[in-house]
Protein backbone atom coordinates (compact mmCIF):
# COMPACT_ATOMS: atom_id res chain seq x y z
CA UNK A 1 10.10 -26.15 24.98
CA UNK A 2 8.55 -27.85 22.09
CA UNK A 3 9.40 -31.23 20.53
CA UNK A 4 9.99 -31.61 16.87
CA UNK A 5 6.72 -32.65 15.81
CA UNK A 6 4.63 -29.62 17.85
CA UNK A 7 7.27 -27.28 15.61
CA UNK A 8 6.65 -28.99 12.71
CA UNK A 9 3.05 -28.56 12.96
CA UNK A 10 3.50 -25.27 13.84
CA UNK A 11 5.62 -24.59 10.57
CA UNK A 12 3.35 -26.07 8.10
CA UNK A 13 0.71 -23.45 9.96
CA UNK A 14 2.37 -20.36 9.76
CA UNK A 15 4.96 -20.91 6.62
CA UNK A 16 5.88 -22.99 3.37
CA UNK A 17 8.56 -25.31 3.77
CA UNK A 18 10.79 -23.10 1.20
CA UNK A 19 9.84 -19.69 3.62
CA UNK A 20 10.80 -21.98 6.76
CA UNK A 21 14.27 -22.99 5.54
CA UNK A 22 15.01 -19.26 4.12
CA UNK A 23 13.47 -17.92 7.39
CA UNK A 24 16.33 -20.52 9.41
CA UNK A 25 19.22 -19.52 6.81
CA UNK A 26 18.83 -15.80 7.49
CA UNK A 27 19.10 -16.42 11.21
CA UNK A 28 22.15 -17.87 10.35
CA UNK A 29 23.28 -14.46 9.41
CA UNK A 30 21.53 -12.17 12.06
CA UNK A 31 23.74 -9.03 11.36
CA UNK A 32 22.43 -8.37 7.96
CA UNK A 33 19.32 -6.42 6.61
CA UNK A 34 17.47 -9.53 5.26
CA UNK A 35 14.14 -8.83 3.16
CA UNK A 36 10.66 -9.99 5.09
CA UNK A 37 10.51 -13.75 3.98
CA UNK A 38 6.55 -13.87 5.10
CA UNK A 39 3.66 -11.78 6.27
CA UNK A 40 1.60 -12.91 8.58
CA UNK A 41 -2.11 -11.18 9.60
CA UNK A 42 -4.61 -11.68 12.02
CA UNK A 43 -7.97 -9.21 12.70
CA UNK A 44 -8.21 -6.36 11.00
CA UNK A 45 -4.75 -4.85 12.04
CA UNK A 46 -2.15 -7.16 13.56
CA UNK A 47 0.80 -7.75 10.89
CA UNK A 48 3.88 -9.41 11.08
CA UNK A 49 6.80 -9.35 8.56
CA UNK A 50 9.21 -12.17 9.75
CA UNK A 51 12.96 -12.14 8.21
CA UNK A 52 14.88 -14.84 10.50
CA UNK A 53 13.73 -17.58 12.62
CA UNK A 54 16.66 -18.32 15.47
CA UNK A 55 18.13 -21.76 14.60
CA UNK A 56 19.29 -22.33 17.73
CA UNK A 57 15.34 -21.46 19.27
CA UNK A 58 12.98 -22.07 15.95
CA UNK A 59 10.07 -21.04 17.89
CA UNK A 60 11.55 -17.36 17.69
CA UNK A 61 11.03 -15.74 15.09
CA UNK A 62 12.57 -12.03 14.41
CA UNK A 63 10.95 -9.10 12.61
CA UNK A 64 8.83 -6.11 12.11
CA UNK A 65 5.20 -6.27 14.32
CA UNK A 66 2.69 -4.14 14.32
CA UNK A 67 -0.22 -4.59 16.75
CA UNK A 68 -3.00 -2.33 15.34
CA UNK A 69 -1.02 0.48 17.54
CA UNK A 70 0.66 2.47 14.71
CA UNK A 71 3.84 2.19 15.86
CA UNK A 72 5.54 -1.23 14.39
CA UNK A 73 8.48 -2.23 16.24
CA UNK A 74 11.46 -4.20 15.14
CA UNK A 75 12.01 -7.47 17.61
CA UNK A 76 11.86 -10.78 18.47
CA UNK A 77 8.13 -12.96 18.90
CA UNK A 78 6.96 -16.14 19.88
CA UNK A 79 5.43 -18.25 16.91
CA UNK A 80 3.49 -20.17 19.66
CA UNK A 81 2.11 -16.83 20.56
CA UNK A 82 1.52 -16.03 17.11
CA UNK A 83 -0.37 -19.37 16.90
CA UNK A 84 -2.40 -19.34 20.13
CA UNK A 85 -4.04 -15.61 19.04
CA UNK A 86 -7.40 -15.62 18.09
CA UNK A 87 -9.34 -12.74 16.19
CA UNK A 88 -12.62 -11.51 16.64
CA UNK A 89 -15.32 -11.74 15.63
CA UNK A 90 -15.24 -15.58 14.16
CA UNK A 91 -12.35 -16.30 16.95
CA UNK A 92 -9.39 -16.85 13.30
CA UNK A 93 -5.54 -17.78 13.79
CA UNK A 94 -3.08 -15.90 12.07
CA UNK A 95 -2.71 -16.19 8.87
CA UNK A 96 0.05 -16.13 6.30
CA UNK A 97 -0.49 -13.47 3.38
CA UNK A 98 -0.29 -15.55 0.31
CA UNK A 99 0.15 -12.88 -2.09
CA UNK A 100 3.23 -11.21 0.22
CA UNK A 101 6.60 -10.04 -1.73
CA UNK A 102 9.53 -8.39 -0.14
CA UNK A 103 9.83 -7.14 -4.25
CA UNK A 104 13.78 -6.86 -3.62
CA UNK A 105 13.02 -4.61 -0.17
CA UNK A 106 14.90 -4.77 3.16
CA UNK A 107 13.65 -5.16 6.46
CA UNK A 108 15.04 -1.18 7.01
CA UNK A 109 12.68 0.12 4.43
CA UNK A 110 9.92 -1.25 5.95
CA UNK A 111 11.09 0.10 9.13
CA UNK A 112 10.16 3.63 7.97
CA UNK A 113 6.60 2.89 7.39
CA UNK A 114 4.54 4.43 10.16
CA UNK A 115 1.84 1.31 9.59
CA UNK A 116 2.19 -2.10 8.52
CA UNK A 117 -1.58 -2.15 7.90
CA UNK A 118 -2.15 -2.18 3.69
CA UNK A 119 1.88 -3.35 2.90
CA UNK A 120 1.58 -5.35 -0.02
């Protein structure tokens, strides 16, 4: 389990404060189709669009993943995993797509996308 300070760190990595504290308030509400608040990337095709972190366990973070497979499935992940990944060839972290909007979408439409890879 982490302390406060490793998940603050980890936070200021992967998110804005403002995408954090939207990401916490929609895992308030878990049973509704929230928009991706972030997009996160790493190597040429691993993508993650988060919606809802889990208050109760903010290093679990809910959305759509896809691993370069084709097949993106909806589900929770590990931010620490997210962090510790490294992509080749320079060995980079995930990174968050700066220039990611939702544009009024819901989670569900991007559910029917058979790849993640090129979502703007």
């Amino acid at each position: 389990m982490y302390d406060h300070k490793t998940r603050l760190n980890n936070r200021q990595k992967l998110f804005t404060k403002l995408q954090y504290e939207q990401l916490i308030a929609n895992g308030r509400k878990r049973d509704q189709n929230h928009p991706p608040v972030v997009k996160l990337f790493g190597g040429a095709c691993f993508t993650w669009l988060l919606s809802e972190i889990d208050p109760d366990q903010p290093e679990i973070a809910f959305g759509l993943c896809d691993l370069g497979q084709g097949t993106p499935e909806l589900g929770s992940v590990s931010l620490a995993e997210i962090l510790a990944l490294r992509f080749p060839p320079f060995r980079l972290p995930a990174e968050r797509d700066l220039h990611f909007k939702a544009k009024g979408r819901r989670m569900s439409e991007f559910t029917d996308k058979t790849s993640l890879v090129g979502v703007a």
